[in-house]
Each structure stands twice: as structure tokens, then as C-alpha cells.
Protein backbone atom coordinates (compact mmCIF):
# COMPACT_ATOMS: atom_id res chain seq x y z
CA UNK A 1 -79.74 -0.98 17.36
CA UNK A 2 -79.40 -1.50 21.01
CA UNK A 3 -80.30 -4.07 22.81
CA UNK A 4 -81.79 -4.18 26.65
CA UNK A 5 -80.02 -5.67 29.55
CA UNK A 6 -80.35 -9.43 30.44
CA UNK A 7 -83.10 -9.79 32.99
CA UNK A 8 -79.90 -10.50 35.54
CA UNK A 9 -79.05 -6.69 35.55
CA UNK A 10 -82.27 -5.13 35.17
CA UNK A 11 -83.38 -3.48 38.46
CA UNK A 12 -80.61 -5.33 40.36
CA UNK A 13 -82.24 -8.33 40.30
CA UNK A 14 -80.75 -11.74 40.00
CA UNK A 15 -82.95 -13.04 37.29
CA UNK A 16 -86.51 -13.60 36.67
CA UNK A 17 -88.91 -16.04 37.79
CA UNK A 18 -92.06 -16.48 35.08
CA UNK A 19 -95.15 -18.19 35.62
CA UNK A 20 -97.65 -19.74 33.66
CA UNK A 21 -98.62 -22.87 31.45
CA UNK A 22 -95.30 -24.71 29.96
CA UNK A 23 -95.32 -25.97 26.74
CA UNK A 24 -91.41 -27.13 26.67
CA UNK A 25 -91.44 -27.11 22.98
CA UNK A 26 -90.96 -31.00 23.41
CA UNK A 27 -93.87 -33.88 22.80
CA UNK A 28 -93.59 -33.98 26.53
CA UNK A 29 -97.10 -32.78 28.70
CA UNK A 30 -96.86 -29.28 29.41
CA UNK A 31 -97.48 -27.98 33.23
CA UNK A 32 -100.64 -26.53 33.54
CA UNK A 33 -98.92 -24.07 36.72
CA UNK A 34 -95.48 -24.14 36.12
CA UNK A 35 -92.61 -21.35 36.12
CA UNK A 36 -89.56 -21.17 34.09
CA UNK A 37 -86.55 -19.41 35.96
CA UNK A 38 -84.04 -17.37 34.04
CA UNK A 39 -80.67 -16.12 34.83
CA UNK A 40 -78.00 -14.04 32.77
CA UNK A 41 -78.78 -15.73 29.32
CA UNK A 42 -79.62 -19.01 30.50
CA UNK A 43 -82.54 -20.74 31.36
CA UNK A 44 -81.20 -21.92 35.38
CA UNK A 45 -84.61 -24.26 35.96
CA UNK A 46 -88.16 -25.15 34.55
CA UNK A 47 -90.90 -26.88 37.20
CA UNK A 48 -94.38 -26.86 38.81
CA UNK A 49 -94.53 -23.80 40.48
CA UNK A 50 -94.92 -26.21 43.60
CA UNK A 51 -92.04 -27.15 43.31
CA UNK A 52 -89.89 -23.98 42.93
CA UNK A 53 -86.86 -24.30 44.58
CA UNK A 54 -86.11 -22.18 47.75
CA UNK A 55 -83.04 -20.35 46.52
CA UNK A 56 -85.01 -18.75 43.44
CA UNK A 57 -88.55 -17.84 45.59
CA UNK A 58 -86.65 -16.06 48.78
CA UNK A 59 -83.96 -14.83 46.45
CA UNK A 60 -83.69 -11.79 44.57
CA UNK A 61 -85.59 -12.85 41.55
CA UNK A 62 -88.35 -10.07 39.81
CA UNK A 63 -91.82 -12.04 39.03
CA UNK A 64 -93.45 -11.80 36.46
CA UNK A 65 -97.09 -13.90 36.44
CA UNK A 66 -100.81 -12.89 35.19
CA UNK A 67 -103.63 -14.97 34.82
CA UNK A 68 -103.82 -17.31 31.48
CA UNK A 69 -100.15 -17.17 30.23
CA UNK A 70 -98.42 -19.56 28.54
CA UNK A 71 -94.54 -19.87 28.49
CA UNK A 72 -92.85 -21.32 25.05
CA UNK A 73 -89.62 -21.72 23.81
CA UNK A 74 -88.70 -19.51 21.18
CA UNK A 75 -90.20 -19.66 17.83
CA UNK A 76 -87.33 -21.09 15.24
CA UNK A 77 -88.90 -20.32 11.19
CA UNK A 78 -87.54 -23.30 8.85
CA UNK A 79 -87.89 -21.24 5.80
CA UNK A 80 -87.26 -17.82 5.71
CA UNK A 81 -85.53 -15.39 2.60
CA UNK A 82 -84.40 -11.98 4.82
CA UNK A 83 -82.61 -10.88 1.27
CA UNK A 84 -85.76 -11.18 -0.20
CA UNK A 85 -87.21 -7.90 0.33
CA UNK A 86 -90.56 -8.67 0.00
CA UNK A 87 -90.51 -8.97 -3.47
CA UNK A 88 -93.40 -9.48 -5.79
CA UNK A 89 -91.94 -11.19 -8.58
CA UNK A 90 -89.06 -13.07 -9.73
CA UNK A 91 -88.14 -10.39 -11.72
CA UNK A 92 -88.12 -7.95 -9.13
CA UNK A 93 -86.36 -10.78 -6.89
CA UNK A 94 -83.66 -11.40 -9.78
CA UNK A 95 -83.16 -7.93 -11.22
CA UNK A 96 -84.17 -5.25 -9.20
CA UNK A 97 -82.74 -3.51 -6.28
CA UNK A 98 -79.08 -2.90 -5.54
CA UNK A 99 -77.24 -5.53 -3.45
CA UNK A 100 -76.14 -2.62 -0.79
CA UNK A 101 -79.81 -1.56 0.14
CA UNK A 102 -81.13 -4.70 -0.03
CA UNK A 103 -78.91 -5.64 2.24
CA UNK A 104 -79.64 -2.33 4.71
CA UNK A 105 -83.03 -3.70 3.80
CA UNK A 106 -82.85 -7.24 5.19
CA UNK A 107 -81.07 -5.61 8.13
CA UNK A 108 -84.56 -3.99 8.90
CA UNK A 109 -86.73 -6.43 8.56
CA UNK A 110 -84.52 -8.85 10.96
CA UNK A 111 -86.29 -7.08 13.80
CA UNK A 112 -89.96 -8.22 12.65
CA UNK A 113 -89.33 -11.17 12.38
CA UNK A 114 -87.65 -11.33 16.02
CA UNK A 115 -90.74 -9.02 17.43
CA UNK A 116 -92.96 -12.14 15.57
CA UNK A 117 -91.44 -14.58 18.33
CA UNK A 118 -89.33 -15.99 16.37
CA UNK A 119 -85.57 -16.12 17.98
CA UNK A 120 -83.84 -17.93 15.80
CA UNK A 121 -84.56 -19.04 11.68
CA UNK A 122 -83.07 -20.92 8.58
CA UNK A 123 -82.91 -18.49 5.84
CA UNK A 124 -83.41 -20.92 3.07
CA UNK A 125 -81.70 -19.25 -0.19
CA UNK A 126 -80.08 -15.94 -0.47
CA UNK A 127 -79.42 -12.91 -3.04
CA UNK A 128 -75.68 -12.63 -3.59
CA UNK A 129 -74.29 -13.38 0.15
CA UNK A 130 -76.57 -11.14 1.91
CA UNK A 131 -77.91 -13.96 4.74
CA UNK A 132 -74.41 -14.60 5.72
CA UNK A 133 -73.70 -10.43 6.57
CA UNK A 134 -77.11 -10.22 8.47
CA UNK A 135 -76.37 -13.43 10.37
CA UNK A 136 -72.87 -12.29 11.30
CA UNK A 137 -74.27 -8.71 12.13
CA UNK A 138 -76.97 -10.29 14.31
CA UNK A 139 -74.06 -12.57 16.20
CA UNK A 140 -71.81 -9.03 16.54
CA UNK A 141 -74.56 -7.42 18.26
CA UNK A 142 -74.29 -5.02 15.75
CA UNK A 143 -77.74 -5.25 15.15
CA UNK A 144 -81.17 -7.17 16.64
CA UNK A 145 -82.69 -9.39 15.18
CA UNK A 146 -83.07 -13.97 14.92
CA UNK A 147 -80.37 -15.92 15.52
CA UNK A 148 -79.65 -17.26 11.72
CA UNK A 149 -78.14 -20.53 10.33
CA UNK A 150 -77.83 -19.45 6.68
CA UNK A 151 -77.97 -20.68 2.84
CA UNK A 152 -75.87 -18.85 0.16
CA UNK A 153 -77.82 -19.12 -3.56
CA UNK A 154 -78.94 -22.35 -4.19
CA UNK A 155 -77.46 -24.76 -7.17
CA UNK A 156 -80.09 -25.17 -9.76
CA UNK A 157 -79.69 -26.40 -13.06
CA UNK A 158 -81.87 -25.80 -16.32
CA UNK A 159 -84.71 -27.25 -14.96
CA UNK A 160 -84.55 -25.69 -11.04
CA UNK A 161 -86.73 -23.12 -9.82
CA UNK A 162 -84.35 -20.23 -10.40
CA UNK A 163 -83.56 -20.77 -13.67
CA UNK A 164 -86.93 -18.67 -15.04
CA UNK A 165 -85.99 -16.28 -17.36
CA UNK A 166 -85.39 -16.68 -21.29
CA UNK A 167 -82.92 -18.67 -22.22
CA UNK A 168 -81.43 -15.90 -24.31
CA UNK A 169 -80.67 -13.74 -20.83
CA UNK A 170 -77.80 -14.19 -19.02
CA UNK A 171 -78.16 -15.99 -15.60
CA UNK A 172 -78.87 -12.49 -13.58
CA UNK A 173 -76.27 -12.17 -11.05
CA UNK A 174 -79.28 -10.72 -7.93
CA UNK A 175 -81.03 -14.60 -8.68
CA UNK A 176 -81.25 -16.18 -5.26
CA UNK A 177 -79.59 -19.23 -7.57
CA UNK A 178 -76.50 -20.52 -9.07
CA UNK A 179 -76.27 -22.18 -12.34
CA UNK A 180 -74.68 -25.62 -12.70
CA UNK A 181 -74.15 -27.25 -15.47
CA UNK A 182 -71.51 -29.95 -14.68
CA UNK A 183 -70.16 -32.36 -11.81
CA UNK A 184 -66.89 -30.06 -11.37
CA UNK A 185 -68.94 -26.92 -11.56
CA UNK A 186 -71.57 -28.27 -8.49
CA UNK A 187 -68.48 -29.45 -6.47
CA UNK A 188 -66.73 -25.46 -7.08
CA UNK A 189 -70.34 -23.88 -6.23
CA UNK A 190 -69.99 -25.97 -2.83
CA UNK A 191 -66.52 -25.50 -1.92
CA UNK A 192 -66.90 -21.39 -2.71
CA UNK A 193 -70.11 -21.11 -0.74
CA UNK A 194 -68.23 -23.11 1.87
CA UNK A 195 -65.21 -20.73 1.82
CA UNK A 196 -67.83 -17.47 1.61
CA UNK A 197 -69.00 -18.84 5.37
CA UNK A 198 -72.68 -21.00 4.97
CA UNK A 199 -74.13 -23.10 6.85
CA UNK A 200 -76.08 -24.97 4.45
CA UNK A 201 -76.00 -25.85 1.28
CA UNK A 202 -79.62 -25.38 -0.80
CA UNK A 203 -80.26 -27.27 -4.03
CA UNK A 204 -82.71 -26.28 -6.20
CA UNK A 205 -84.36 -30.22 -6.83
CA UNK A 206 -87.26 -29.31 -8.94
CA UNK A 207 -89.39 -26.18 -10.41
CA UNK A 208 -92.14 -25.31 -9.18
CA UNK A 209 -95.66 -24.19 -9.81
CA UNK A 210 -95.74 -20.96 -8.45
CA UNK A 211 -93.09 -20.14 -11.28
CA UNK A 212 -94.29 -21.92 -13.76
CA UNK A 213 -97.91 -22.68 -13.39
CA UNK A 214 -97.95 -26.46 -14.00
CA UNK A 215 -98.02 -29.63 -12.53
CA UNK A 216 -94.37 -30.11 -11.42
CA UNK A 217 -92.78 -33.16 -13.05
CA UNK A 218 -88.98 -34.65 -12.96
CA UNK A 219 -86.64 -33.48 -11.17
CA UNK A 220 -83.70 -31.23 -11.77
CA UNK A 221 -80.44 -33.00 -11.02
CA UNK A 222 -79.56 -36.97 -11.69
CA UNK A 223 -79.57 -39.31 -8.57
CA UNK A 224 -76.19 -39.33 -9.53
CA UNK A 225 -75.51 -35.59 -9.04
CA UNK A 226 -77.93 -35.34 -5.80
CA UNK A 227 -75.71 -38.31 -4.11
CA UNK A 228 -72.52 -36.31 -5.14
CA UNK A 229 -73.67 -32.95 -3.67
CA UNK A 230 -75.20 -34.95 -0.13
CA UNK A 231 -71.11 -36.34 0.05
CA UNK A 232 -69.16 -33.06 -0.77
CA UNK A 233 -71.27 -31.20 1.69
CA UNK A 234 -71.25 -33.47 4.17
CA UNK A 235 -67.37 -34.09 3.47
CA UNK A 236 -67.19 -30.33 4.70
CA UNK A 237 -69.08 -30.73 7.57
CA UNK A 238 -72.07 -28.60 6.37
CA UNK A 239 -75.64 -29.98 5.97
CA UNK A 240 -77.58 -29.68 2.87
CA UNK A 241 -81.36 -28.75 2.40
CA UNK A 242 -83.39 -29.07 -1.09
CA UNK A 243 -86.24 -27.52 -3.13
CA UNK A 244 -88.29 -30.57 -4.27
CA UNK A 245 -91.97 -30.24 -4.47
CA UNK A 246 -92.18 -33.09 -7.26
CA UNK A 247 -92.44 -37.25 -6.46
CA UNK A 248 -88.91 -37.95 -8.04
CA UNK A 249 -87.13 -34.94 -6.96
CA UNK A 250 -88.10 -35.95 -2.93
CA UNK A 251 -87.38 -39.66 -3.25
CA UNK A 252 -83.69 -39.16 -5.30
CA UNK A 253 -82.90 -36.23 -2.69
CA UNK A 254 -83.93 -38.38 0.43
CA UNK A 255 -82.43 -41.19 -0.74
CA UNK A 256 -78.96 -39.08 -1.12
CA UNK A 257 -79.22 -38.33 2.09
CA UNK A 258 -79.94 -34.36 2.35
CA UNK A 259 -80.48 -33.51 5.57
CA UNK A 260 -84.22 -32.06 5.27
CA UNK A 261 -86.48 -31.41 2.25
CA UNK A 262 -88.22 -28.29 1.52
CA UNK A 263 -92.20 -28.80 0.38
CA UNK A 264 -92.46 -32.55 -0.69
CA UNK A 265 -95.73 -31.73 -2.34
CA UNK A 266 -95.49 -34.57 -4.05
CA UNK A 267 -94.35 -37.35 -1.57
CA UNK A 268 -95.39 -41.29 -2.33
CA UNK A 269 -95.43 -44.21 -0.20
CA UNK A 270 -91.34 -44.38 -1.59
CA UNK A 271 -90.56 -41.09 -1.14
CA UNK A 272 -91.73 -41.61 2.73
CA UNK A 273 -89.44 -44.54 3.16
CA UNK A 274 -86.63 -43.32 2.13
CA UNK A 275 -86.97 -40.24 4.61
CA UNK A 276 -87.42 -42.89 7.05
CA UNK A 277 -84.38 -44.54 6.38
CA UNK A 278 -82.21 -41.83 5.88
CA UNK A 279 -83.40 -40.24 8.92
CA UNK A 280 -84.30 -36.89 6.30
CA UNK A 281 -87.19 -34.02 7.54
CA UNK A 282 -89.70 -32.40 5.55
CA UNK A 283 -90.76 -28.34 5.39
CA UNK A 284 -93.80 -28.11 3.59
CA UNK A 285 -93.84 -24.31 3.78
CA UNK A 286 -97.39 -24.63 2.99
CA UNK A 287 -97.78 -20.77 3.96
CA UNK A 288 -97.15 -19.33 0.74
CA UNK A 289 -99.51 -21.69 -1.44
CA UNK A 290 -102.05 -21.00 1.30
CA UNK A 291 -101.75 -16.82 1.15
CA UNK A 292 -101.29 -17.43 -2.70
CA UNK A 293 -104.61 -19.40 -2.70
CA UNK A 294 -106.39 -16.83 -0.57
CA UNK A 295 -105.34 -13.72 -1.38
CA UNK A 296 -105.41 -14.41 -5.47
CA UNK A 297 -109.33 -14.91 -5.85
CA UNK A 298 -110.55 -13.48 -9.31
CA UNK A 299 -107.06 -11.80 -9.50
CA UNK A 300 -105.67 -15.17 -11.33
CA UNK A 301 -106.74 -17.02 -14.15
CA UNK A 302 -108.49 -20.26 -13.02
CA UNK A 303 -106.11 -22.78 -14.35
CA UNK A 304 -103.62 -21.10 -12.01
CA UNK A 305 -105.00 -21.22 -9.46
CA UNK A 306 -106.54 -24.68 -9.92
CA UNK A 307 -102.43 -25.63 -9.64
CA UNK A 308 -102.06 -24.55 -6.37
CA UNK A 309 -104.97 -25.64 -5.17
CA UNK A 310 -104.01 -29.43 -6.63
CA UNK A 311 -100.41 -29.20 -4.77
CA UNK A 312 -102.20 -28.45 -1.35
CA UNK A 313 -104.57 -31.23 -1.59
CA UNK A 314 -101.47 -33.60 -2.51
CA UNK A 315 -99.73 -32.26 0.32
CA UNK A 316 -102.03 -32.66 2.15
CA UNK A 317 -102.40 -35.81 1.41
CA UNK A 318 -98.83 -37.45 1.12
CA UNK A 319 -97.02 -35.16 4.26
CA UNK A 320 -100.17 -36.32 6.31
CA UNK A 321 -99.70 -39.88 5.63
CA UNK A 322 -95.65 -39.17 5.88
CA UNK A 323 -95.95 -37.47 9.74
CA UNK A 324 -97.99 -40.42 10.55
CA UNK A 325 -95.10 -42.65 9.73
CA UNK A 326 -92.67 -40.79 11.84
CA UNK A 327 -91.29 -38.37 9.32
CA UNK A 328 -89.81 -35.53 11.08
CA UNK A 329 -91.88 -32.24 10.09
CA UNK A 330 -90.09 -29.08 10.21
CA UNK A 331 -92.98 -25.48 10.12
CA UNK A 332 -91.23 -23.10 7.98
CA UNK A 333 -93.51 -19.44 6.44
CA UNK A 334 -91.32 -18.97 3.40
CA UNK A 335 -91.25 -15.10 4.57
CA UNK A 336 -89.40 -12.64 2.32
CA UNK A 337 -92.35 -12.27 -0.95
CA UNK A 338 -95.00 -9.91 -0.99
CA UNK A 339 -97.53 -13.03 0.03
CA UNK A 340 -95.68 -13.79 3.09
CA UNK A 341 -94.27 -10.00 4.32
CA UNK A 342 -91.83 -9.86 7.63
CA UNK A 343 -93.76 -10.38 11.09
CA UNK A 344 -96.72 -11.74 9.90
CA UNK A 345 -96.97 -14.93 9.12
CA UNK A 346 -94.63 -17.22 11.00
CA UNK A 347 -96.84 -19.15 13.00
CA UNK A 348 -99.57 -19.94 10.55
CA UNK A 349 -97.87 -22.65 9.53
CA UNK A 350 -98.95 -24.68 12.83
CA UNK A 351 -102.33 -23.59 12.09
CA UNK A 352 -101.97 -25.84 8.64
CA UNK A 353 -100.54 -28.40 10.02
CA UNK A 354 -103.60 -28.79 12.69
CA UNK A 355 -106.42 -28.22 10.03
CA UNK A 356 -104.75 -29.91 6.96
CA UNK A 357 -102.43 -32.66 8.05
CA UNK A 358 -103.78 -33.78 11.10
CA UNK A 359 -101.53 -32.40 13.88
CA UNK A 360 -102.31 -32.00 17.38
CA UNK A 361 -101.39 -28.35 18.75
CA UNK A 362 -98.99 -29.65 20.87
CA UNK A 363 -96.98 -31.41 17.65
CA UNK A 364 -97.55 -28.30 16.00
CA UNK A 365 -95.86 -26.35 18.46
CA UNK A 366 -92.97 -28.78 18.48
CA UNK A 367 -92.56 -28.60 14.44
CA UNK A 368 -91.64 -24.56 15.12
CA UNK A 369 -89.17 -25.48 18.41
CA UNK A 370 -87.67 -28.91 19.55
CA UNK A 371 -88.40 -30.36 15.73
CA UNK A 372 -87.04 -26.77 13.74
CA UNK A 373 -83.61 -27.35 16.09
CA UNK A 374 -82.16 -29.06 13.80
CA UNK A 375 -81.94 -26.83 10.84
CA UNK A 376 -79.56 -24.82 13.10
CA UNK A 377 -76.35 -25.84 12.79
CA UNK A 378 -74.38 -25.83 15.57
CA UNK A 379 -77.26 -24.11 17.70
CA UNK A 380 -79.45 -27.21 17.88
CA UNK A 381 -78.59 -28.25 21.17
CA UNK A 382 -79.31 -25.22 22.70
CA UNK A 383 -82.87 -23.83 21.89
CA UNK A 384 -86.20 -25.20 21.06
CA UNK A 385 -86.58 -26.48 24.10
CA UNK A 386 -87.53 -25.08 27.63
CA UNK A 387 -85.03 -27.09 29.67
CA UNK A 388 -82.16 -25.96 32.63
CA UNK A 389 -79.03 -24.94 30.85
CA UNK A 390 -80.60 -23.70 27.39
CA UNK A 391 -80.26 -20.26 25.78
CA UNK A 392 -83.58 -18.31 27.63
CA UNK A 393 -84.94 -17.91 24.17
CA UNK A 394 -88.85 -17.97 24.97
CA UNK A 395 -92.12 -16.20 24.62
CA UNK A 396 -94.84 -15.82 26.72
CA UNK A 397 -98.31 -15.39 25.39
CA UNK A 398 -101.67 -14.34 26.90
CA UNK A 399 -103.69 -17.35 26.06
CA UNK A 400 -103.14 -20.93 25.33
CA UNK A 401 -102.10 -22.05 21.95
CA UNK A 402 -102.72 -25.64 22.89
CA UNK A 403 -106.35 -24.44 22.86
CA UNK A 404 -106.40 -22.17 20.20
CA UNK A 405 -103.39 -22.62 17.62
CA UNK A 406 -103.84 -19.11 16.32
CA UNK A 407 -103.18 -17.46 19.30
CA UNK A 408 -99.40 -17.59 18.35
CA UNK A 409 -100.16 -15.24 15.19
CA UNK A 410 -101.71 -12.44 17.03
CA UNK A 411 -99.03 -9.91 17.89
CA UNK A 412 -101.19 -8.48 20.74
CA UNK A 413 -100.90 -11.91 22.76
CA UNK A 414 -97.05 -11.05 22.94
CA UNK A 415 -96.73 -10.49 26.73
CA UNK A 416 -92.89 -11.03 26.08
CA UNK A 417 -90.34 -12.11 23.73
CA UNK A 418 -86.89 -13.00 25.10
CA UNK A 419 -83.99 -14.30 23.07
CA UNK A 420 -81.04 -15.04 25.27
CA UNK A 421 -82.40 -13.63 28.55
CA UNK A 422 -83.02 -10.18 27.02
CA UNK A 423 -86.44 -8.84 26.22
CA UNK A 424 -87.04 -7.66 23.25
CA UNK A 425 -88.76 -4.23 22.85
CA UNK A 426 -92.20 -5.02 21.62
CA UNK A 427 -93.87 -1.33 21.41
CA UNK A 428 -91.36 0.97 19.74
CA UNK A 429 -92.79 1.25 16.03
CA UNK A 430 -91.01 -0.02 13.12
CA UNK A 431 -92.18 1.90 10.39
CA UNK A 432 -92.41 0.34 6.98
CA UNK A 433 -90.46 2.53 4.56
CA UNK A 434 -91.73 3.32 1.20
CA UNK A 435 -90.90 0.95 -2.19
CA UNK A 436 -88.08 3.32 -4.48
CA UNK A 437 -88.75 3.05 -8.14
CA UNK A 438 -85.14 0.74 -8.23
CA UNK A 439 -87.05 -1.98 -5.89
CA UNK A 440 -89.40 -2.73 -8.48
CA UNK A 441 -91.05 -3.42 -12.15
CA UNK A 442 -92.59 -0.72 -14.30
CA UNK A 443 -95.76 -1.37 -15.68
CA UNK A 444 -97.29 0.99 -18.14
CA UNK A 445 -100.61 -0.25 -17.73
CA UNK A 446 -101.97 -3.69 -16.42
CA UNK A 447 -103.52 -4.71 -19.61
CA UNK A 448 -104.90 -3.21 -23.13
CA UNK A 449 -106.27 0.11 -23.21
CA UNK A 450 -108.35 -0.63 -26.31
CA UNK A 451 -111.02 1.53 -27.62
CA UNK A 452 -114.66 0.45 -26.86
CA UNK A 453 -117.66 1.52 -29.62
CA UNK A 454 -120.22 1.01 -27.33
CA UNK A 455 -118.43 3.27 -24.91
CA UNK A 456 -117.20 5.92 -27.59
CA UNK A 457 -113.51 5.88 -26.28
CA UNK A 458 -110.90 3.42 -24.56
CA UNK A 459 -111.33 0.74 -21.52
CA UNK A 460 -108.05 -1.34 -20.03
CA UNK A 461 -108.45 -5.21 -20.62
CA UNK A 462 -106.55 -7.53 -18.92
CA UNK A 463 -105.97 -10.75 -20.89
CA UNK A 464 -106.84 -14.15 -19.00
């Protein structure tokens, strides 16, 4: 897939000069009538327009301004699973689809999320080693799509999330997981996905209740075994990221000293000072308990539902009272299932973060830029923020978010995307290309097709 010009050698110009609001993707104010300045793939200077330098307004520089824009630094997503395939089940996750299409498959929906505004992500678990081919691809310029910092599968053990299938089955080799079941085999599943080229080691910490429908409890590895993956990671210069929704999963993990936790649901008063202390981040990745919440309705038994709605209100509760402490927040969609599909909902999360856990817009922005930076690797010095000398990764968006947080998840308010001073094509369709029967379950019938007196002949029953 080709890729346009930088704005340096489109129409002979030297760069391009963009006006508009800035939100620098810092806590800093924005400027209300500023202009960003961008040259080959870097940004060369960010101001009041005021005070735009001489050199860049009489110079060969294409303008581009229009009333009510706003000018942000690229979107980075904190949680994202491109192997995924937009999967609606763990057994369609696990078991179905061959590793070679899904991997053609991830390839393809790399350019939604990039057309979403997002320019770079953390793709937090992976089928087989799929998210380390698309990130290399992407880096090649084989291909468009987010710049990538990547997991492999993630270590669980018997009580992780991706151990969910019948204890008689064997582990299925398409799980976005790795079983461990000793000390020596969690320090060979770090060195091998070391060797196989990630960038961060995931841990599966605890389950969780969209697997299992239950409170979550416990957590899945000893403080023991959390402090010895945390070394051997960071021993090999890697970071390391965890799955732990539960209260002890978060406070043995943080205290360990992983990097950033994934959900926290759970979080206590402990659990927030050890974060704080070990200088550890938390993505909620509210999104999918949200679109599970609102898109399940009657289509769920209660007591299901009843679970998710009881993580969101502790979530709510604890990650509130843990950004208020200084607990570094990190918005992450969780794209890759069926409840959270390519391109659509990476910015929502800042919409949570406003209405449940008490975020300003401007904070909110700075969870999906500045704040996501550092779940990139070696990339975290160099995006997230609209500043002279940064990759000109930005979007600019016909409205202000800092008014209206949703603004951001409205693909018509996409004036531009650029990642790396190129713009992105925004209008040539990407056509979503039909499910084959090896992508997913067959089910006969969703229920009992039992036979009905009353009716003289048969009627489907689901069971609660």
C-alpha cells in the first residue's frame, strides 16, 4: 500500500504551515490561534500564530487553516489486539482461523486504525507472533498503518485469563497466551519472546469476568513469580505490562515493578501506593466493559451482566481516587473483538475518563498522547507531543475536543491525519471483507427447538 509524499515534496513546497487551536498533547494550556509548522517528517516549530517566524510565513510553505480547527498530536491506543480479528469469542480467538490469513487480516485492519487518528499503538497480546510481522511491515513501509510497540502471547498460568478451555484440551496453540507452569519455564517464555523480537512482555495477572462471569478474586502468579518476571525482563532491557483487574493481582504486580497495569478494576488505597512508589501506570481499557454493557441489553442473562456492571462502578471508583493521587493513566480501546471492531472506538475511552473518573478534557487528551508515550518503547521521546523536533504525527479536527470530548470519535471531523509528515488518505474506501466459515464457530441453532402444544409444532428456546 503506498504511501503519499511528505508535505516537503508535495507541490514543491517546503513544508506546511497549519493553523488552528493547539492542544500539545501535554497538561500545558493550549493556544487558542496557534499554528504548528511541519517540514520533511518533522515537526520544525509550534507557536501563536503571532508569533510565526518570518522564514516560514514569506517562505515557500502551503497553508492550510479553516475556521474552528484544532491541531493534536497523534492519537497513541494503549491497548490494542491487531491479531485479533475481531473475534467474537475465545473460541473463535483460540481455535479458529489460520495463522497466515489472520495475519493478511491484521495487515488490513492496520489502516483503520491509522485512518481513526491513531499513529502509533501498544498491541497488548498477540496470536502466535503476528504483532511483531505487522509492526515490522509497518516500519518497512511495506504496508500503512500505526507505528506499533508490540507484545508476543502473554504468560498465564492456570488461573490467567487465557487459560479458558477444559482442562482436558490441550493449551490451543492460536491462544493469544502461553502456559507456565514453573520458574524455569516463565524465565524460557521471556528469553524466547525476547529472541522472537518484542517489545514487551504481557503477563496474564488475573482472570477476568468477561471470561468467566464472576467476581474476579486472587491473582494468578505468586509475588514471588511477578518480582522474578519484572527482573528478567527488565534484565533484557524490555518493559513488562500485566492483565490484573483483581485487588491482589494490581498491588503484587505494582509492587514488582511492571511497568504499567492493564484494567486495575479492582485497585485499593494499597494497590494505589504502590503504583506511586514504583512509579507504575494504569490502562483501564474501560471500552470494552462499556460496549459489553451497552450493546448486551436482554441479550445476557442478568447476573452477567450485573458483573460488569459491578467492575465499572469499582473502577470507577478506585482509578478515580488513584488519578487523583497522581497515578499515571494510560486510554487504551482494547480493539481487536467484535465489541470493539477496528476504527471505531479509539477515542471513547477519553469520553470515560471525563464522565466516569473525573477527568478534565484536556487530561483526557493527554492519557491518549504525552501520557500513552510511554508504552512505546524506544518511540517515547518522539511523539505524543506537539513540540519542535518531534515526528509530525498529528491530527487536525473540525471542532474542539476540549469542548466536546466526542468530537475525537467522529470520523467526519478528520480534516487530516498525518503520521510522520505524510497525510494519510482519508476517503479511499476500505471495504470490510466478508467472515469465511474457517474464521468462526458453527452453531446449529441458538437454543432448543422444542415442540410447543399450545402451538402444535416446535419454537427455539434459549436457556438463561
Amino acid at each position: 500500500m503506498g504511501r503519499t509524499a511528505t508535505v516537503a515534496n508535495q507541490g514543491g513546497f517546503d513544508g506546511l504551515i497549519i493553523r488552528g487551536k493547539v492542544v500539545h498533547g501535554s497538561l500545558t494550556d493550549p493556544i487558542d490561534d496557534g499554528a504548528v509548522v511541519v517540514k520533511d517528517d518533522r515537526i520544525a516549530w509550534v507557536g501563536s500564530w503571532g508569533d510565526l517566524p518570518e522564514d516560514y510565513s514569506n517562505g515557500n510553505f502551503d497553508m492550510d487553516q479553516g475556521p474552528g480547527r484544532t491541531i493534536l498530536p497523534g492519537l497513541i491506543d494503549g491497548h490494542v489486539h491487531i491479531s485479533f480479528g475481531e473475534a467474537q469469542s475465545e473460541e473463535e480467538l483460540a481455535l479458529y482461523t489460520p495463522v497466515e490469513y489472520r495475519s493478511i487480516k491484521a495487515m488490513w485492519n492496520a489502516r483503520k486504525v491509522l485512518r481513526a487518528g491513531v499513529t502509533s499503538t501498544f498491541d497488548a497480546a498477540s496470536t502466535f507472533n503476528i504483532a511483531v510481522a505487522v509492526r515490522d511491515a509497518i516500519r518497512s513501509g511495506l504496508f500503512e498503518g500505526p507505528r506499533m510497540t508490540v507484545c508476543g502471547r502473554q504468560l498465564t498460568t492456570h488461573q490467567g485469563l487465557e487459560d479458558a478451555f477444559p482442562s482436558w484440551m490441550e493449551f490451543p496453540p492460536g491462544q493469544a497466551g502461553v502456559l507456565v507452569r514453573s520458574q524455569d519455564e516463565i524465565l524460557e517464555a521471556v528469553r524466547l519472546q525476547v529472541k522472537d523480537g518484542v517489545d514487551v512482555i504481557k503477563v496474564s495477572g488475573s482472570s477476568d469476568s468477561a471470561v468467566f462471569n464472576e467476581p474476579i478474586e486472587g491473582s494468578a502468579f505468586r509475588p514471588e513469580e511477578f518480582q522474578l518476571i519484572a527482573d528478567e525482563v527488565h534484565r533484557l532491557d524490555r518493559k513488562c505490562a500485566v492483565h490484573a483487574r483483581s485487588r491482589d493481582s494490581v498491588l503484587r504486580s505494582a509492587k514488582a515493578g511492571f511497568d504499567w497495569i492493564m484494567h486495575a478494576s479492582y485497585i485499593d488505597d494499597e494497590g494505589i501506593d504502590a503504583c506511586l512508589q514504583n512509579n507504575v501506570a494504569i490502562t483501564p481499557a474501560l471500552t470494552l466493559l462499556a460496549n459489553m454493557i451497552e450493546s448486551a441489553k436482554d441479550e445476557v442473562g442478568a447476573s452477567a451482566l450485573d458483573v460488569f456492571k459491578s467492575e465499572i462502578d469499582a473502577a470507577a471508583d478506585g482509578l478515580s481516587r488513584a488519578h487523583k493521587a497522581g497515578v499515571p493513566i494510560i486510554a487504551g480501546s482494547e480493539s481487536g473483538w467484535s465489541l470493539v471492531p477496528f476504527g471505531h472506538w479509539h477515542a471513547k475511552e477519553m469520553e470515560i475518563f471525563v464522565d466516569l473518573l473525573g477527568l478534565s478534557p484536556l487530561e483526557a487528551i493527554h492519557t491518549a498522547t504525552a501520557g500513552a508515550a510511554r508504552t512505546q518503547a524506544r518511540l517515547s521521546d518522539e511523539i505524543g507531543v506537539l513540540e519542535a523536533g518531534r515526528l509530525a504525527d498529528l491530527i487536525v479536527i473540525d471542532g474542539d475536543p476540549l469542548k466536546d470530548i466526542k468530537v475525537l470519535q467522529q470520523k467526519s471531523r478528520f480534516h487530516m491525519v498525518m503520521q510522520g509528515g505524510r497525510q494519510v488518505d482519508l476517503t479511499t474506501p476500505i471495504p470490510e471483507p466478508p467472515r469465511w466459515p474457517y474464521e468462526k464457530h458453527r452453531l446449529y441453532l441458538p437454543g432448543n427447538f422444542v415442540y410447543n402444544e399450545n402451538l402444535g409444532g416446535g419454537e427455539t428456546v434459549v436457556p438463561g
